[in-house]
C-alpha atoms as a PDB file:
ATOM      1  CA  UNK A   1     116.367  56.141  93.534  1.00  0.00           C
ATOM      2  CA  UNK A   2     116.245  53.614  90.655  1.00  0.00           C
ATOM      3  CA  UNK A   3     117.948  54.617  87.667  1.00  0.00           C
ATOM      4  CA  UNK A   4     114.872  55.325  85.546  1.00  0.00           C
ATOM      5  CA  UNK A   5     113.819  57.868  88.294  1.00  0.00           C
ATOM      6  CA  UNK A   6     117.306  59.394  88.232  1.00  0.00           C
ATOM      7  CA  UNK A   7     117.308  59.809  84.057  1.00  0.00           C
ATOM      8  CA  UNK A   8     113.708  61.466  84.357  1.00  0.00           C
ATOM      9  CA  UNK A   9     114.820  63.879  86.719  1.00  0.00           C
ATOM     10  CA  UNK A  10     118.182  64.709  84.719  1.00  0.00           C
ATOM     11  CA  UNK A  11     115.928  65.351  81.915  1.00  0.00           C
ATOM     12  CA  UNK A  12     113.271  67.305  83.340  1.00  0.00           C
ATOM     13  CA  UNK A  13     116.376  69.516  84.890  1.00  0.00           C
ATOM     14  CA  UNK A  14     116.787  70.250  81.685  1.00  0.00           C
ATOM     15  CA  UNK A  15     113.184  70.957  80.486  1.00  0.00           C
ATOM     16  CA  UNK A  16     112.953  72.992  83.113  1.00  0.00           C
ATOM     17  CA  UNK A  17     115.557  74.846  82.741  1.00  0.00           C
ATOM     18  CA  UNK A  18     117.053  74.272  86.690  1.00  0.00           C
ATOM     19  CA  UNK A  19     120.711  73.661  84.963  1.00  0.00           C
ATOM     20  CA  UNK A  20     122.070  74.110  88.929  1.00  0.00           C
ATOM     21  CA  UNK A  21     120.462  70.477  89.549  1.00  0.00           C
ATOM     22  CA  UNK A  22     121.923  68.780  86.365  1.00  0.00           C
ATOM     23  CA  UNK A  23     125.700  68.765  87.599  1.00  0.00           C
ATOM     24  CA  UNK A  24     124.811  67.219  90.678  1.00  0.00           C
ATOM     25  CA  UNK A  25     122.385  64.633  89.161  1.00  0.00           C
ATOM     26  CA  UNK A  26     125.042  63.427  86.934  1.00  0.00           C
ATOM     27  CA  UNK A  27     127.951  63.088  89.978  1.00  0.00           C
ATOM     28  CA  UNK A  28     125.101  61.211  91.338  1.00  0.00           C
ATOM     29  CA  UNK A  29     124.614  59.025  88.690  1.00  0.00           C
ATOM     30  CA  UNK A  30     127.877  58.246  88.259  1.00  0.00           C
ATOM     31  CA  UNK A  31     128.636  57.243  92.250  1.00  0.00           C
ATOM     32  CA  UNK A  32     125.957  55.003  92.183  1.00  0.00           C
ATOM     33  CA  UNK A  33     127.870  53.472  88.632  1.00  0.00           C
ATOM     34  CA  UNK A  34     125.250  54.017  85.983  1.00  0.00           C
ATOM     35  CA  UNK A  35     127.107  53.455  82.758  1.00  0.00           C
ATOM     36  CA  UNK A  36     128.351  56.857  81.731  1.00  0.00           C
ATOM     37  CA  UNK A  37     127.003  55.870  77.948  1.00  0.00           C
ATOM     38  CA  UNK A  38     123.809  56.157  78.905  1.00  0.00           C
ATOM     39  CA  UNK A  39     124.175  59.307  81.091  1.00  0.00           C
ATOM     40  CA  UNK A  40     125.509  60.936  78.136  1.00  0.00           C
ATOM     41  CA  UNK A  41     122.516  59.481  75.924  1.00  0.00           C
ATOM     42  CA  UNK A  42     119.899  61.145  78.846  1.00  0.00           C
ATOM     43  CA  UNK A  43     121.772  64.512  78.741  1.00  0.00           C
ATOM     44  CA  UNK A  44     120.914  64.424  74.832  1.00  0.00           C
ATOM     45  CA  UNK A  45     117.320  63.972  75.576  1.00  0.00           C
ATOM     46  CA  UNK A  46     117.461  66.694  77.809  1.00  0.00           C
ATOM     47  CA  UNK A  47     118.845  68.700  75.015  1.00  0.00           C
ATOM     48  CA  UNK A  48     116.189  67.439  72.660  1.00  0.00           C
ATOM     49  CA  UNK A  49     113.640  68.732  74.769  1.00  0.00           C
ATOM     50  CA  UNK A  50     114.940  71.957  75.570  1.00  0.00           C
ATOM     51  CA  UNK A  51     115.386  72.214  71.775  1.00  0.00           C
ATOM     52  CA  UNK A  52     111.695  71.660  71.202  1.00  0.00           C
ATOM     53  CA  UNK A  53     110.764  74.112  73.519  1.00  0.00           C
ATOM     54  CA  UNK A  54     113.077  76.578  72.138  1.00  0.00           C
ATOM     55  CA  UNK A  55     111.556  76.076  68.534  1.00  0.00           C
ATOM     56  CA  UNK A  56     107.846  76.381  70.192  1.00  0.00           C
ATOM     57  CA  UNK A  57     108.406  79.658  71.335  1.00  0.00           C
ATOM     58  CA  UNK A  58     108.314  78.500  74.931  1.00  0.00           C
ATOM     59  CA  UNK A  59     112.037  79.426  75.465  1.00  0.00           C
ATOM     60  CA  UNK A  60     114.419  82.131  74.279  1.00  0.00           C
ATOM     61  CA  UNK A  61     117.622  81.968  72.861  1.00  0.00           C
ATOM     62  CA  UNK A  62     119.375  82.955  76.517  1.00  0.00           C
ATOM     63  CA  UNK A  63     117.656  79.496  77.934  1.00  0.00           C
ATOM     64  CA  UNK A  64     118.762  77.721  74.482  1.00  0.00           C
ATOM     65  CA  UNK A  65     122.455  79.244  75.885  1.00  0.00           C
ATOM     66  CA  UNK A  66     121.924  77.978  79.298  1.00  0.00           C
ATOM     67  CA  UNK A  67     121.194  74.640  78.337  1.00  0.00           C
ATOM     68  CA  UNK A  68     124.224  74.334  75.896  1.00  0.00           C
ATOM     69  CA  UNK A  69     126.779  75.687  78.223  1.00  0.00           C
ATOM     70  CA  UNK A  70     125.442  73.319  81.292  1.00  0.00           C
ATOM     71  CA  UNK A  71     125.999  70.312  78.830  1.00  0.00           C
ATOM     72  CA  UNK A  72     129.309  71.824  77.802  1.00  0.00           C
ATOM     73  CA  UNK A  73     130.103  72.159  81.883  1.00  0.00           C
ATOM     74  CA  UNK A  74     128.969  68.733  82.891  1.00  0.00           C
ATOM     75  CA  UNK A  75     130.620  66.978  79.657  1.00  0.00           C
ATOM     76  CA  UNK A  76     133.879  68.021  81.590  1.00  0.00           C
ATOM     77  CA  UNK A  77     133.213  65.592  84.393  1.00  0.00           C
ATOM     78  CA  UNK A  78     131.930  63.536  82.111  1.00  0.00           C
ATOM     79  CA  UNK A  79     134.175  62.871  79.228  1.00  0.00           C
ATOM     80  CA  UNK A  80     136.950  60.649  81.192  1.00  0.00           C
ATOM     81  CA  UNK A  81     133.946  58.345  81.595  1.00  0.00           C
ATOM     82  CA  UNK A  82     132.942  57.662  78.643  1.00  0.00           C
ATOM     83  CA  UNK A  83     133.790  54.362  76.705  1.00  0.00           C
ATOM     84  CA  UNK A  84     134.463  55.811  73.505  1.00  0.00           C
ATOM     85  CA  UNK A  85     133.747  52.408  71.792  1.00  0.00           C
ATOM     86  CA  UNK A  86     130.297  52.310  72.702  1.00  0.00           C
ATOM     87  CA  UNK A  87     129.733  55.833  71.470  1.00  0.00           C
ATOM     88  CA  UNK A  88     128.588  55.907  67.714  1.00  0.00           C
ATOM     89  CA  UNK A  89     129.071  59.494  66.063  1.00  0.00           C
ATOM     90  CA  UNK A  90     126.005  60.899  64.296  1.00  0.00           C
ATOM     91  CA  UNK A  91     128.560  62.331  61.962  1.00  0.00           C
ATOM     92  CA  UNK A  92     131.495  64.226  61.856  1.00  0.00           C
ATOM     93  CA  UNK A  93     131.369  68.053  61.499  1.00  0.00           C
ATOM     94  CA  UNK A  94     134.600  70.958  60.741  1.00  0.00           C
ATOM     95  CA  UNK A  95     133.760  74.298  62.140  1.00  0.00           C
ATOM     96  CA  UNK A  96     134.783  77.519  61.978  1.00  0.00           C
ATOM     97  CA  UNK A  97     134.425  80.848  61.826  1.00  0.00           C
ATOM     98  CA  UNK A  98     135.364  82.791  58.423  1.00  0.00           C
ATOM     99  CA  UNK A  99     138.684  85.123  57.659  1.00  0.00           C
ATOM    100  CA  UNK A 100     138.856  88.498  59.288  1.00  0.00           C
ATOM    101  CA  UNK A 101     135.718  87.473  61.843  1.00  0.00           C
ATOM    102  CA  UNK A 102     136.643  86.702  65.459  1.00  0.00           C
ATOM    103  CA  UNK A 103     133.010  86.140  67.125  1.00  0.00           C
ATOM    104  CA  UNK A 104     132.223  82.860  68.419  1.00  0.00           C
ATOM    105  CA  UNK A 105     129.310  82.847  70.236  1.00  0.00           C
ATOM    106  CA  UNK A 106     127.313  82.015  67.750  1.00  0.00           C
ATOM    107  CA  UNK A 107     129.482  79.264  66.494  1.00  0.00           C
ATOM    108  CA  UNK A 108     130.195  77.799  70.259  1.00  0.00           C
ATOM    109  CA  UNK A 109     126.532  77.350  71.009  1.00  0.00           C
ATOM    110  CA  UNK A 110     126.236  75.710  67.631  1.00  0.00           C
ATOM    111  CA  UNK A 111     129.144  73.182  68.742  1.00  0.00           C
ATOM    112  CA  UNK A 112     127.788  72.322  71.954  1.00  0.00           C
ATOM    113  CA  UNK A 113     124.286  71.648  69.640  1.00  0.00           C
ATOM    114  CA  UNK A 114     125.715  69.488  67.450  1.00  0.00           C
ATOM    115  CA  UNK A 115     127.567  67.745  70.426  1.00  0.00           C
ATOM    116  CA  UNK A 116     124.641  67.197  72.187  1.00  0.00           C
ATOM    117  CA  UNK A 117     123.196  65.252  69.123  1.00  0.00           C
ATOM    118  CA  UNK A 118     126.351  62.643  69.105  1.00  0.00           C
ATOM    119  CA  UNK A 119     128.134  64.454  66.478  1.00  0.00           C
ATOM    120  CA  UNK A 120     132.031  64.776  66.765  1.00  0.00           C
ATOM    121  CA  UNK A 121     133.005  68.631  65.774  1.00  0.00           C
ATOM    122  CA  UNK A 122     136.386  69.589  65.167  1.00  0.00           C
ATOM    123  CA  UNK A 123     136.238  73.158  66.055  1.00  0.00           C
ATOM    124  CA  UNK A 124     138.573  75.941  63.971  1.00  0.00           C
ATOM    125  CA  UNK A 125     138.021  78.234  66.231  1.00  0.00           C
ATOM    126  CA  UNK A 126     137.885  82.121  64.229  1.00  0.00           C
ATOM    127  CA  UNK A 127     139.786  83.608  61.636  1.00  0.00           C
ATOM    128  CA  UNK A 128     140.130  80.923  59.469  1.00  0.00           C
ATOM    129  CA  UNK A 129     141.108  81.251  56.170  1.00  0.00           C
ATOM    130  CA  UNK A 130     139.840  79.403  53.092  1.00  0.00           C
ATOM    131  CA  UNK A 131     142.981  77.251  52.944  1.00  0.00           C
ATOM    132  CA  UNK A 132     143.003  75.949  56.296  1.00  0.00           C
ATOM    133  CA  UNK A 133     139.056  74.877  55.947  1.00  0.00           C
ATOM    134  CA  UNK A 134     140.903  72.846  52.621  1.00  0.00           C
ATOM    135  CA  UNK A 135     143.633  71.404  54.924  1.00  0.00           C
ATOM    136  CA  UNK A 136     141.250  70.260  57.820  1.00  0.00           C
ATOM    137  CA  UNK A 137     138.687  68.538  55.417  1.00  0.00           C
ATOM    138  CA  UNK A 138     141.786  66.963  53.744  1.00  0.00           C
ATOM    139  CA  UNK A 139     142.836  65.887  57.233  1.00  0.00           C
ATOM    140  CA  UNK A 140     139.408  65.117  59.153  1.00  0.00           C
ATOM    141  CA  UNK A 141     137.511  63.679  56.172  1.00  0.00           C
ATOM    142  CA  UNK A 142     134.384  64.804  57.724  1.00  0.00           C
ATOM    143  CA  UNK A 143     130.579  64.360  56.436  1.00  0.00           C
ATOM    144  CA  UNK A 144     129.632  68.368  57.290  1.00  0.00           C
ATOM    145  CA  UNK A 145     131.957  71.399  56.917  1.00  0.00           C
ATOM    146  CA  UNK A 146     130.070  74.191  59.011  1.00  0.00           C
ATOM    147  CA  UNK A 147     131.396  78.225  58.539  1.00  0.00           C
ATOM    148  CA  UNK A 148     129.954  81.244  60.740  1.00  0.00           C
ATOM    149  CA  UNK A 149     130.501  84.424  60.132  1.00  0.00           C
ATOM    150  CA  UNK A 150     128.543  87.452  62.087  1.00  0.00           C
ATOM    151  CA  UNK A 151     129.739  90.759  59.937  1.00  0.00           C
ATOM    152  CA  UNK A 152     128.896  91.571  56.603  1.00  0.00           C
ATOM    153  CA  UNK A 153     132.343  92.588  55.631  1.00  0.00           C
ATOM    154  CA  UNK A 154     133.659  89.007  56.306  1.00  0.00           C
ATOM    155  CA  UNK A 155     130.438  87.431  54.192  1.00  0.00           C
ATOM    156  CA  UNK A 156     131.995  86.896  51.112  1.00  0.00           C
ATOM    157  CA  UNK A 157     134.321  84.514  52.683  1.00  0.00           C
ATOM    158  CA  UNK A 158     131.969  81.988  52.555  1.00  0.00           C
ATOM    159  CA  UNK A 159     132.129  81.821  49.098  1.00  0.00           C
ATOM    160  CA  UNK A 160     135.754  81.780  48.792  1.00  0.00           C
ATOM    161  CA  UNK A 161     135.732  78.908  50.831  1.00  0.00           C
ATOM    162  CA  UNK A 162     133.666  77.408  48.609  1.00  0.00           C
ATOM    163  CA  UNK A 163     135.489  78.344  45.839  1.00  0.00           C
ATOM    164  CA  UNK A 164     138.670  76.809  47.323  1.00  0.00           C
ATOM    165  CA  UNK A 165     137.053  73.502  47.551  1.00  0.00           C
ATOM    166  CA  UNK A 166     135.844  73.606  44.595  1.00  0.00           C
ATOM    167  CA  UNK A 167     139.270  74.422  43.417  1.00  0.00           C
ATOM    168  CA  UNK A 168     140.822  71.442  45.367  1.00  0.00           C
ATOM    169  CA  UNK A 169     138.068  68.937  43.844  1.00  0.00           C
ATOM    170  CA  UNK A 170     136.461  68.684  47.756  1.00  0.00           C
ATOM    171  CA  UNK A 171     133.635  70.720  47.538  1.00  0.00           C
ATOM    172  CA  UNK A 172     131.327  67.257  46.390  1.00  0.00           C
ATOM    173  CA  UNK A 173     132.825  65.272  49.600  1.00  0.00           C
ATOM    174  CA  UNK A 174     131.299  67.623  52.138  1.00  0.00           C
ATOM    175  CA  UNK A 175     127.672  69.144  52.775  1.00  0.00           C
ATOM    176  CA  UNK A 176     128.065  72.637  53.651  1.00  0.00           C
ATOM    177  CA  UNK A 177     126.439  74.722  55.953  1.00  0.00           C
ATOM    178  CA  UNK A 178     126.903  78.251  56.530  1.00  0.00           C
ATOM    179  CA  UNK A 179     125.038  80.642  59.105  1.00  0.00           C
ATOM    180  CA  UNK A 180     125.588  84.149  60.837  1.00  0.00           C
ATOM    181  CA  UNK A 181     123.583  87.261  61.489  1.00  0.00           C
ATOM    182  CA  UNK A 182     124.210  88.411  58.257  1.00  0.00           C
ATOM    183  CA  UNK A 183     123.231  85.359  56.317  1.00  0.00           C
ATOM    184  CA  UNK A 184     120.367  84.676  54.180  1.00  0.00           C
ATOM    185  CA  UNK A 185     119.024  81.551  52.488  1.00  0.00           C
ATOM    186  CA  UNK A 186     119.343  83.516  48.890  1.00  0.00           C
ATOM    187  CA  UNK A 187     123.200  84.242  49.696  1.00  0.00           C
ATOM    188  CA  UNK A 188     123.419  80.778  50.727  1.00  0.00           C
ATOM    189  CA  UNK A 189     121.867  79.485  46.857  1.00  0.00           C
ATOM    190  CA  UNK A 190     124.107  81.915  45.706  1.00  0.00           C
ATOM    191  CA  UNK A 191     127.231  80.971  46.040  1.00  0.00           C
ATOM    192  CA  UNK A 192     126.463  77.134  46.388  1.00  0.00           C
ATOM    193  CA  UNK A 193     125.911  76.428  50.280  1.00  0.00           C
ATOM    194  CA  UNK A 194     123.910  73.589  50.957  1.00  0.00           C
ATOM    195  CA  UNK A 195     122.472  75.225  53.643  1.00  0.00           C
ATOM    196  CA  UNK A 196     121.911  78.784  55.283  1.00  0.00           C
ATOM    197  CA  UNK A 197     120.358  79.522  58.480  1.00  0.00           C
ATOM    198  CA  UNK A 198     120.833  82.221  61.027  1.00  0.00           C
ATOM    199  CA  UNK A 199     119.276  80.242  63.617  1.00  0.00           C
ATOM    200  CA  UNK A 200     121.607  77.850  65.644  1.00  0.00           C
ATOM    201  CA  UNK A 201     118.839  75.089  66.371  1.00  0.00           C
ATOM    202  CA  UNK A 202     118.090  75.156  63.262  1.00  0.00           C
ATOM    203  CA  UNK A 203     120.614  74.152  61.890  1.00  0.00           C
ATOM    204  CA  UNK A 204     121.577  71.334  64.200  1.00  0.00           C
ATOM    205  CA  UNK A 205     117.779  69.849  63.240  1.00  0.00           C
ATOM    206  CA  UNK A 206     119.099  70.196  59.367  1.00  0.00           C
ATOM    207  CA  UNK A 207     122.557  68.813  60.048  1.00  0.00           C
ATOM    208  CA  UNK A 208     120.624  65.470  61.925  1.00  0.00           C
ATOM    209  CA  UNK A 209     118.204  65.202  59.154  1.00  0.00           C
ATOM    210  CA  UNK A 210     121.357  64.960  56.721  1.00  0.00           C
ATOM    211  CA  UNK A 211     122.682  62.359  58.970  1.00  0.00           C
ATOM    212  CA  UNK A 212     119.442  60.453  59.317  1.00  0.00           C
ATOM    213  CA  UNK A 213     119.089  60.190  54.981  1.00  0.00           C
ATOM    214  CA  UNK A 214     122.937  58.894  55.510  1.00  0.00           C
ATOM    215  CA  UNK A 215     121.619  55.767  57.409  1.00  0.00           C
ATOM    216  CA  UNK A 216     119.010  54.510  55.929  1.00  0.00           C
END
């Protein structure tokens, strides 16, 4: 099987949501030394089109989930591969989810998301306070700083996060993008978010667009 044939099939594994082919595809790929680059490259179609399916109603968020945590799985195998100086980052992207909130599923399928579009995320993991979000944009430099938080009791962290940026004359180096069940474009305006979504596709799209205006 030529290696066109094999990158259609990877991505219609995907489409079609049969992640249990995907893994093997990929080891298959790779025995029969097609670059790893451009494995990765027709994993993130896959992604795309799964995406687009997702955002057509075709798919609900549990396939969305699937498809995320199959890339995450075969990225694995997949990573020692790669020649990182043939892979150009979309952008780079801190994430994390707020003080006093310690849910991440959310946030993890929004990571793999962003991954999947060629974007290098620096993940905080949960509980993070307003000064370490300071220290790792300090640290990372990075073109998107990305907070989750799932309870309305945690919320108002977002601001404060803002507020310590702002405080730490950072807050005009990053876009920021905040999203959760709780969250609400108006909250978002409020307290100065670029961005606020509760919908993790969604906000990958909007993160790619920002990188996209960045390029031209």
């Amino acid at each position: 099987m030529s290696q066109d044939q094999l990158a259609h099939r990877l991505v219609s594994s995907f489409e079609q949501i049969e992640y249990h082919q995907v893994k093997e595809l990929v080891k298959t790929m790779l025995d029969t030394n097609i670059p790893s680059d451009d494995i990765l490259r027709t994993m993130q179609k896959g992604m795309v089109a799964i995406g687009e399916k997702y955002e057509k109603g075709e798919y609900y968020l549990s396939e969305l989930m699937g498809a995320a945590e199959t890339f995450k799985s075969v990225m694995v195998d997949l990573t020692p591969h790669l020649s990182k100086k043939n892979i150009s980052h979309t952008g780079i992207v801190v994430l994390g989810t707020v003080k006093g909130d310690i849910h991440e599923i959310g946030k993890n399928l929004f990571k793999t998301l962003l991954q999947s579009s060629g974007f290098q995320v620096h993940d905080l993991g949960v509980d993070v306070s307003p000064e370490r979000f300071v220290e790792e944009i300090n640290k990372r430099n990075p073109d998107i700083l990305a907070i989750s938080s799932l309870l309305t009791t945690t919320m108002n962290q977002n601001d404060l996060v803002i507020k310590q940026l702002k405080k730490n004359r950072l807050r005009n180096r990053v876009k920021i993008i905040i999203g959760g069940n709780a969250i609400t474009e108006e909250f978002g305006r409020e307290i100065g978010a670029d961005a606020a979504l509760r919908d993790a596709m969604l906000g990958a799209n909007i993160c790619v667009k920002w990188a996209k205006e960045w390029a031209k």
